[in-house]
Protein backbone atom coordinates (compact mmCIF):
# COMPACT_ATOMS: atom_id res chain seq x y z
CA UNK A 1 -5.20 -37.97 -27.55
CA UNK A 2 -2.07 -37.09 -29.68
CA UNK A 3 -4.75 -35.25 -32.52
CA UNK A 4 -5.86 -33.27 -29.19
CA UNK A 5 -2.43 -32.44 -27.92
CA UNK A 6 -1.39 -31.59 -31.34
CA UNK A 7 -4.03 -29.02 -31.52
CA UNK A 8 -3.32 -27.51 -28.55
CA UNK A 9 0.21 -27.11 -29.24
CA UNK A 10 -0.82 -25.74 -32.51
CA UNK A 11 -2.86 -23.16 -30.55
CA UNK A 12 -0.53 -21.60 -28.24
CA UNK A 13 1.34 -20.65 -31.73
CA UNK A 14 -1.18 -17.24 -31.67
CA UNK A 15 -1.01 -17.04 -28.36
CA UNK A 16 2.31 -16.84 -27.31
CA UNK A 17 2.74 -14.49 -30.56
CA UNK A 18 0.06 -12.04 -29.11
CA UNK A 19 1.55 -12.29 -25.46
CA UNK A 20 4.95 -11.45 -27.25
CA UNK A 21 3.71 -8.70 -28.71
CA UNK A 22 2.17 -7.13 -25.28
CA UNK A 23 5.15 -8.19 -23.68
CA UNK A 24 7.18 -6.30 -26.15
CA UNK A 25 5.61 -3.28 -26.76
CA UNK A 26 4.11 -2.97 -23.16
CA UNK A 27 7.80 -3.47 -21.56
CA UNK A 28 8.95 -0.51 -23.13
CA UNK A 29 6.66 1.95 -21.11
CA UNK A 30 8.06 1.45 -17.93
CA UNK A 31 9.49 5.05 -17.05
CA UNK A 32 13.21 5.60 -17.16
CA UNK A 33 15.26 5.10 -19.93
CA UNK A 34 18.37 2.62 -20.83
CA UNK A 35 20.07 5.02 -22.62
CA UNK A 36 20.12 7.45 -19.39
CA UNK A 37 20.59 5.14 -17.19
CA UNK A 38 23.60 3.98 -18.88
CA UNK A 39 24.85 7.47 -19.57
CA UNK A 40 24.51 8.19 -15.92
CA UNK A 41 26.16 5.02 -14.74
CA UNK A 42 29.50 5.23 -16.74
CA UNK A 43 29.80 8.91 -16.55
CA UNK A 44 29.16 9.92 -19.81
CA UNK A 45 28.70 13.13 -21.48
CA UNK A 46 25.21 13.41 -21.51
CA UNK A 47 25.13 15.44 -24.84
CA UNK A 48 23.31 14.90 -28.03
CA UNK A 49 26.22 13.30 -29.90
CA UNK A 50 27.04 10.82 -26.92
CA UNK A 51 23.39 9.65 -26.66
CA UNK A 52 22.73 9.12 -30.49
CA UNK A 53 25.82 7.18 -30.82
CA UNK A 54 24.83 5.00 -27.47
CA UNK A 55 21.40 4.51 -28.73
CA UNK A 56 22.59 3.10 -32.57
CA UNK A 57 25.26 0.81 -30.43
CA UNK A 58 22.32 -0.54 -29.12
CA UNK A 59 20.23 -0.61 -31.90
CA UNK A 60 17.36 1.11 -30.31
CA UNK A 61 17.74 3.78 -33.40
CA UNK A 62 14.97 1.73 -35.38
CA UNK A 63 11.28 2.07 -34.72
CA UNK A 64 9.73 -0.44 -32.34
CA UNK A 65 8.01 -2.07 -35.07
CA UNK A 66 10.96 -2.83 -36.79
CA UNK A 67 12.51 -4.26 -33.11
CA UNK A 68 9.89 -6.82 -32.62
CA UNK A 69 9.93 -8.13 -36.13
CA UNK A 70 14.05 -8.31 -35.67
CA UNK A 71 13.60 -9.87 -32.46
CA UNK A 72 10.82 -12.51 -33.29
CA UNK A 73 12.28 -13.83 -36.37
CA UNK A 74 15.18 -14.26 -34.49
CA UNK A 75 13.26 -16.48 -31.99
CA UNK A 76 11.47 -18.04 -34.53
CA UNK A 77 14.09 -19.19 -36.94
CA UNK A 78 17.38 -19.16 -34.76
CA UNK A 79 16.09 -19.92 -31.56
CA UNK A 80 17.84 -16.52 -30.67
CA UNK A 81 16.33 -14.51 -27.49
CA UNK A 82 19.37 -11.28 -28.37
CA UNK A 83 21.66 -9.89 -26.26
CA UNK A 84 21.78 -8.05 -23.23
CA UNK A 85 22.11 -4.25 -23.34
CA UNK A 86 24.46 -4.22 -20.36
CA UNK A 87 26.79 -7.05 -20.85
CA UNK A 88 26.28 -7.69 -24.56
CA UNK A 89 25.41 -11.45 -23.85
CA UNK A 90 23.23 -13.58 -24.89
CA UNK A 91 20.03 -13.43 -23.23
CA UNK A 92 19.55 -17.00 -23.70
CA UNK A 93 23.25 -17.83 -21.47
CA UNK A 94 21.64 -15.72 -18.63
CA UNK A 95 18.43 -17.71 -18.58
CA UNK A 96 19.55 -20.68 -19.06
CA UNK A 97 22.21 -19.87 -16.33
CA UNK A 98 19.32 -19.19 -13.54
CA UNK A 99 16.41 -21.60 -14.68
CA UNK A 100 17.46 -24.56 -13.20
CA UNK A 101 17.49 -23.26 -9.94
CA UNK A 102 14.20 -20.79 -10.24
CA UNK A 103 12.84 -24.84 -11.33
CA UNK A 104 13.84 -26.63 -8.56
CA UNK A 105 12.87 -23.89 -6.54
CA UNK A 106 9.46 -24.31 -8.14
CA UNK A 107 9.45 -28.14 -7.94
CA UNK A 108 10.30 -28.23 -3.99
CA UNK A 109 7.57 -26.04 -3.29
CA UNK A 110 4.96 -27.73 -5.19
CA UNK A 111 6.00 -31.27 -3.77
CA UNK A 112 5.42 -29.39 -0.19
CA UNK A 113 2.47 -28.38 -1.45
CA UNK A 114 0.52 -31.24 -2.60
CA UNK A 115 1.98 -33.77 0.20
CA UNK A 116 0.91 -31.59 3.18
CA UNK A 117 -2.72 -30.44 1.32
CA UNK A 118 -4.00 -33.32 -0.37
CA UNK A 119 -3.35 -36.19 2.75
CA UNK A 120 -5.09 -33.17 4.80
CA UNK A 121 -7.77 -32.45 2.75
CA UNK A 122 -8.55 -36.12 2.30
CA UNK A 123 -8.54 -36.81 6.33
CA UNK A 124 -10.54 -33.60 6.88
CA UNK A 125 -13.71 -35.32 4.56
CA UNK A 126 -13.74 -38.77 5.80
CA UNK A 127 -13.15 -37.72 9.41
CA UNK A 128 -15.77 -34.43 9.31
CA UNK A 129 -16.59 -32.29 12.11
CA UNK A 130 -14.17 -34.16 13.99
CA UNK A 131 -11.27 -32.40 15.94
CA UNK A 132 -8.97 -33.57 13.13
CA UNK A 133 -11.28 -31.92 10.44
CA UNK A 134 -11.16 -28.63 12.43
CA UNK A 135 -7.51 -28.20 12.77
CA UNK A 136 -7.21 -29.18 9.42
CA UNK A 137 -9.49 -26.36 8.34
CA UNK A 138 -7.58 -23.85 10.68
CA UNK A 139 -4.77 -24.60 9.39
CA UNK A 140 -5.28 -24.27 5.51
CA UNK A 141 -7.05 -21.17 6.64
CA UNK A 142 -4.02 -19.69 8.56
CA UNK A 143 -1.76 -20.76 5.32
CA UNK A 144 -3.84 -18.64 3.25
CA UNK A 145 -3.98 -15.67 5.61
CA UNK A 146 -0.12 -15.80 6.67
CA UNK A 147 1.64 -13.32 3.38
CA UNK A 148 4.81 -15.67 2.57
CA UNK A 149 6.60 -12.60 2.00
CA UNK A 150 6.02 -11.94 5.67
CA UNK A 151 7.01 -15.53 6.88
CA UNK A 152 9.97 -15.49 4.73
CA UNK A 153 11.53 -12.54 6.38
CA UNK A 154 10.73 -13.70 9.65
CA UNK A 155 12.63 -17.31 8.98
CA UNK A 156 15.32 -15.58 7.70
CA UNK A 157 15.97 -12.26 10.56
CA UNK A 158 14.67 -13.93 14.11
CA UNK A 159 16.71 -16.97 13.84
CA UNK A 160 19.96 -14.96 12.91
CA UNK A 161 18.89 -12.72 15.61
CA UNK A 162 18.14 -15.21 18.38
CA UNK A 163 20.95 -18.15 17.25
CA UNK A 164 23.13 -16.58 14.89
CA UNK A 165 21.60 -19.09 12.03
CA UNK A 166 20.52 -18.57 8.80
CA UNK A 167 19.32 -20.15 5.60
CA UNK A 168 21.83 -21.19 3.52
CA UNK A 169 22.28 -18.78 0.26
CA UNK A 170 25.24 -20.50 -1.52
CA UNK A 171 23.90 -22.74 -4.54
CA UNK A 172 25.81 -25.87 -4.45
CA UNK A 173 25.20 -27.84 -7.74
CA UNK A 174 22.82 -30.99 -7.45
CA UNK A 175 25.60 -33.19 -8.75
CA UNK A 176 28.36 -32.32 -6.66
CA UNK A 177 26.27 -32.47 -3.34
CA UNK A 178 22.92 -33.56 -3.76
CA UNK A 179 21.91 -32.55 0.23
CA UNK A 180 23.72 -29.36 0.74
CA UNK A 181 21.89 -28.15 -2.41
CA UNK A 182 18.26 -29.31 -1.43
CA UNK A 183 19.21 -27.50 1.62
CA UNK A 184 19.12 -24.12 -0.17
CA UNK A 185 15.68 -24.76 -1.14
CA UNK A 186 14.12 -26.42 1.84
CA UNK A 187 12.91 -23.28 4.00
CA UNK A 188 12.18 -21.23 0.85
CA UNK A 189 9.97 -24.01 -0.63
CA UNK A 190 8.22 -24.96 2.80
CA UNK A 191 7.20 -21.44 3.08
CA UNK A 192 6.00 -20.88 -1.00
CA UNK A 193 4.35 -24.15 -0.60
CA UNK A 194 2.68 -23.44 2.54
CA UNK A 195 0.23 -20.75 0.87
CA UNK A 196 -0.23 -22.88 -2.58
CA UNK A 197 -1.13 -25.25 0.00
CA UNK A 198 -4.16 -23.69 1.28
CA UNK A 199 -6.63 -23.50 -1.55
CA UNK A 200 -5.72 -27.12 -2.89
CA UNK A 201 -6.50 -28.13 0.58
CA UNK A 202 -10.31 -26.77 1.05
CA UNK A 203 -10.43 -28.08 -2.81
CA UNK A 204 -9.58 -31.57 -1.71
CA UNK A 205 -11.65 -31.85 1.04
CA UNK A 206 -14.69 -29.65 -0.60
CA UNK A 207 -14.50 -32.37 -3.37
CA UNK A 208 -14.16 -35.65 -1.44
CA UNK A 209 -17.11 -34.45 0.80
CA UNK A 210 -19.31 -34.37 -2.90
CA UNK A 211 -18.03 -37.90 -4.28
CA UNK A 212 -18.22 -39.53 -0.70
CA UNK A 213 -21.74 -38.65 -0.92
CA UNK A 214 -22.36 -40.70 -4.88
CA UNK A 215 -24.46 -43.78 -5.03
CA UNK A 216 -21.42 -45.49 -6.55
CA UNK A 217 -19.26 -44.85 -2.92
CA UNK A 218 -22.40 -46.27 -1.17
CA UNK A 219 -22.45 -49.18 -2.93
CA UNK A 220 -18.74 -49.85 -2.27
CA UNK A 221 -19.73 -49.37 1.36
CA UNK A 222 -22.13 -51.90 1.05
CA UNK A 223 -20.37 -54.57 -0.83
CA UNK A 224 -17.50 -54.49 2.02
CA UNK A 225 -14.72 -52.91 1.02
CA UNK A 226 -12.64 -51.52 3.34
CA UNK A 227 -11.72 -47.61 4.12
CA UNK A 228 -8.69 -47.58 2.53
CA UNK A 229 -9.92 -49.28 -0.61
CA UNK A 230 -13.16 -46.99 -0.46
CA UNK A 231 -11.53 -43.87 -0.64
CA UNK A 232 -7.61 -44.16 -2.44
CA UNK A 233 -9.63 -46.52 -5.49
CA UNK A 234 -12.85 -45.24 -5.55
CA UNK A 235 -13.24 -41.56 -4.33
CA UNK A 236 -9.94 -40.10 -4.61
CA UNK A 237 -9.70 -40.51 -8.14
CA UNK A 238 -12.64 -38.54 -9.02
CA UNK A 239 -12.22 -36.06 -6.56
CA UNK A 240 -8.65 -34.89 -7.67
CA UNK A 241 -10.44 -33.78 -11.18
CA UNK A 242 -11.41 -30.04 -10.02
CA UNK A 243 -7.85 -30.27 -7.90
CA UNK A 244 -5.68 -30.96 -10.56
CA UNK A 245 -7.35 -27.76 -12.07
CA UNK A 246 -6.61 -25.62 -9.16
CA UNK A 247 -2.87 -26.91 -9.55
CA UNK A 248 -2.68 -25.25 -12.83
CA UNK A 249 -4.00 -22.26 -12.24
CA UNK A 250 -1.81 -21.94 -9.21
CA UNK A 251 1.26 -22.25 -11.62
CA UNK A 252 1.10 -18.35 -12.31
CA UNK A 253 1.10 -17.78 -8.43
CA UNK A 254 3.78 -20.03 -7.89
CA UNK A 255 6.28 -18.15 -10.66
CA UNK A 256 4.94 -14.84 -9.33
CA UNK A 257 5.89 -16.19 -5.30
CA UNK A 258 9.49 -17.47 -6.13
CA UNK A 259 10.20 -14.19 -7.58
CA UNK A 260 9.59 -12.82 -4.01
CA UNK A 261 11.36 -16.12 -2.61
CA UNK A 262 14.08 -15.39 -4.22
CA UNK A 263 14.61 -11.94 -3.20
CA UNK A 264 14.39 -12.74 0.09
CA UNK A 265 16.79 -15.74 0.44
CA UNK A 266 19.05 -14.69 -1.94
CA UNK A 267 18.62 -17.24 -4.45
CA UNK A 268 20.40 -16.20 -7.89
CA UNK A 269 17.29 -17.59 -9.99
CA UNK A 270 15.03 -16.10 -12.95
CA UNK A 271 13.39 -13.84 -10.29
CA UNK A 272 15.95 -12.05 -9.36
CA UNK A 273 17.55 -11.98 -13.06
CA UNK A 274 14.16 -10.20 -13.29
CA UNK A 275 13.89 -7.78 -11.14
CA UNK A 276 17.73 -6.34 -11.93
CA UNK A 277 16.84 -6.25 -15.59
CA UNK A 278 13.84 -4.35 -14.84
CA UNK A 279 15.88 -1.92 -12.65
CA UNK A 280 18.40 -1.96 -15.44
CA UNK A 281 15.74 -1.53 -18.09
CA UNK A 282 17.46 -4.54 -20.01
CA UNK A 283 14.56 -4.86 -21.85
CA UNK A 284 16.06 -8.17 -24.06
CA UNK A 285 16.22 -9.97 -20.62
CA UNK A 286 12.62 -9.05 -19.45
CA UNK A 287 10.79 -10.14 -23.25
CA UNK A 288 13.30 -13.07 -23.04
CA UNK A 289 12.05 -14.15 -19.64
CA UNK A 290 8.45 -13.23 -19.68
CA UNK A 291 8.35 -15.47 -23.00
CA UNK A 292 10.04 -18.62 -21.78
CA UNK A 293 8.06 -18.36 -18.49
CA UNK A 294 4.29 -17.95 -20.51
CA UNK A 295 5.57 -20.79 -22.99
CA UNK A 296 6.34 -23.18 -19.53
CA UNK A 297 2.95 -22.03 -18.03
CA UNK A 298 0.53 -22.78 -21.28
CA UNK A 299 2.77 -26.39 -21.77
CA UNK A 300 2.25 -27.14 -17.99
CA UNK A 301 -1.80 -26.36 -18.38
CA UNK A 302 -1.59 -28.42 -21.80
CA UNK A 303 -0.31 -31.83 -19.33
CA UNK A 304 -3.01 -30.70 -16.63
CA UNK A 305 -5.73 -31.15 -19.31
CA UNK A 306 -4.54 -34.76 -20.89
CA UNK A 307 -4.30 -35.78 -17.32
CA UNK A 308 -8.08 -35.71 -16.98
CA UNK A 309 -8.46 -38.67 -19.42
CA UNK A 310 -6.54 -40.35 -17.04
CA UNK A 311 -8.41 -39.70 -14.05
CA UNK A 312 -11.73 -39.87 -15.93
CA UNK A 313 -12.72 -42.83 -17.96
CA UNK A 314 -15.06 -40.55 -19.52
CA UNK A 315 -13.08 -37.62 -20.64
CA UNK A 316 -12.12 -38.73 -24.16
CA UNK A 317 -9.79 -36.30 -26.57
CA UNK A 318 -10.86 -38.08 -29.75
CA UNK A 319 -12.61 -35.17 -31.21
């Protein structure tokens, strides 16, 4: 298993260069410029000698080639994401500033996820075409259908409009006050997890209906064994294979949702860090982010695949 992971690691080298490289170059043809942008913002003289010294200040004078190169060795070698164009920080303060709470946002709504789909999905195969089965269904298929963009904004106007309550939208730090910050995330997470939910559901129960159905779960009918022992020992491990892949390939989904989440509860994570460099045309911020975020999502797929040699004897990584 470590030769395997080893390999893999040594694969995403290519990778994430290549996605760098689209990231890079494809970032740069949003329309709108920096340079006006920041001409127009601090009331500058918008004339050719005021724009050509702006542009060298930022070092956008060089050809884009010559950018990337700058900018990945700088990754490579110093661990060194630049600095902003705005601020003149460094882009790796302001990301490091707003992951930890983009990441617990992410974790909160991925625990939601799996506790409410996988106990569901599980009860709706042993118990099917019963009443329980059928709500279940309904309600992974109302999760899906519901847009949590939608939801969100509801949970956060009608209440303020019919109590005078609202979410929460101060961080607290985890340390200081471990409740009042899980707070911030609870409504936010309930409602990103709700539609992640969905699809691992009908997974869960699509694949416990196949395995309940194996000569091997007969036979631990037959010798005995009780329910419980039938399906959490026997069946459950074997059907969470194909799950664990629809987890991963969720991960995507889930960045791309707390983006939205964040917007809408105003939660000062990587989403929102996003969208105002984007606005901003901060283009060190956006490679910076975009990078970090496809390095997290091809690690996270590299833990999904060693967990199948846990949950299958016969998945071996020795080759």
């Amino acid at each position: 298993m470590k030769a395997y992971a080893l390999r893999r690691l040594l694969a995403l080298i290519p990778t994430l260069l290549i996605a760098s490289v689209i990231v890079f170059f494809v970032i740069r043809l949003i329309p709108g410029s920096v340079i006006d942008l920041m001409l127009s913002e601090n009331d500058f003289s918008n004339d050719a000698t005021s724009r050509e010294q702006l542009i060298a200040a930022l070092g956008l004078d060089t050809p884009l080639i010559y950018q990337y190169f700058k900018w990945i060795f700088g990754i490579i070698v110093h661990a060194d994401f630049g600095r902003t164009l705005w601020q003149d920080t460094p882009v790796i303060d302001e990301i490091w500033a707003r992951l930890p709470i983009t990441f617990e946002l992410g974790v909160v709504s991925m625990l939601f996820a799996l506790i409410v789909s996988i106990p569901i999905g599980v009860y709706s195969a042993i118990r099917q075409e019963t009443i329980g089965d059928y709500a279940g269904r309904t309600f992974s298929i109302l999760a899906l259908a519901i847009p949590s963009f939608w939801l969100g904004t509801l949970v956060v106007l009608l209440p303020s409009l019919w109590w005078g309550w609202s979410p929460p939208i101060t961080i607290v730090p985890f340390t200081e006050a471990p409740w009042e910050n899980i707070k911030t995330y609870i409504a936010p997470g309930m409602i990103l997890g709700l539609s992640l939910s969905a699809v691992t559901m009908r997974m869960t129960r699509t694949m416990m209906l196949e395995v309940l159905r194996q000569d091997y779960i007969r036979t631990a009918w037959a010798k005995g064994l009780t329910e419980k022992i039938v399906v959490l020992r026997h069946a459950l491990k074997n059907a969470l294979i194909p799950v664990i892949t629809i987890i991963g390939l969720q991960i995507p989904v889930l960045i791309g949702g707390t983006v939205i989440m964040e917007q809408i509860f105003v939660i000062p994570g990587m989403g929102q860090l996003l969208l105002e460099s984007v606005s901003t045309r901060d283009y060190p911020i956006i490679t910076g982010i975009f990078l970090i975020v496809g390095t997290g999502v091809a690690l996270i797929n590299l833990l999904i695949d060693l967990c199948y040699g846990f949950l299958d004897p016969k998945v071996r990584f020795d080759k």
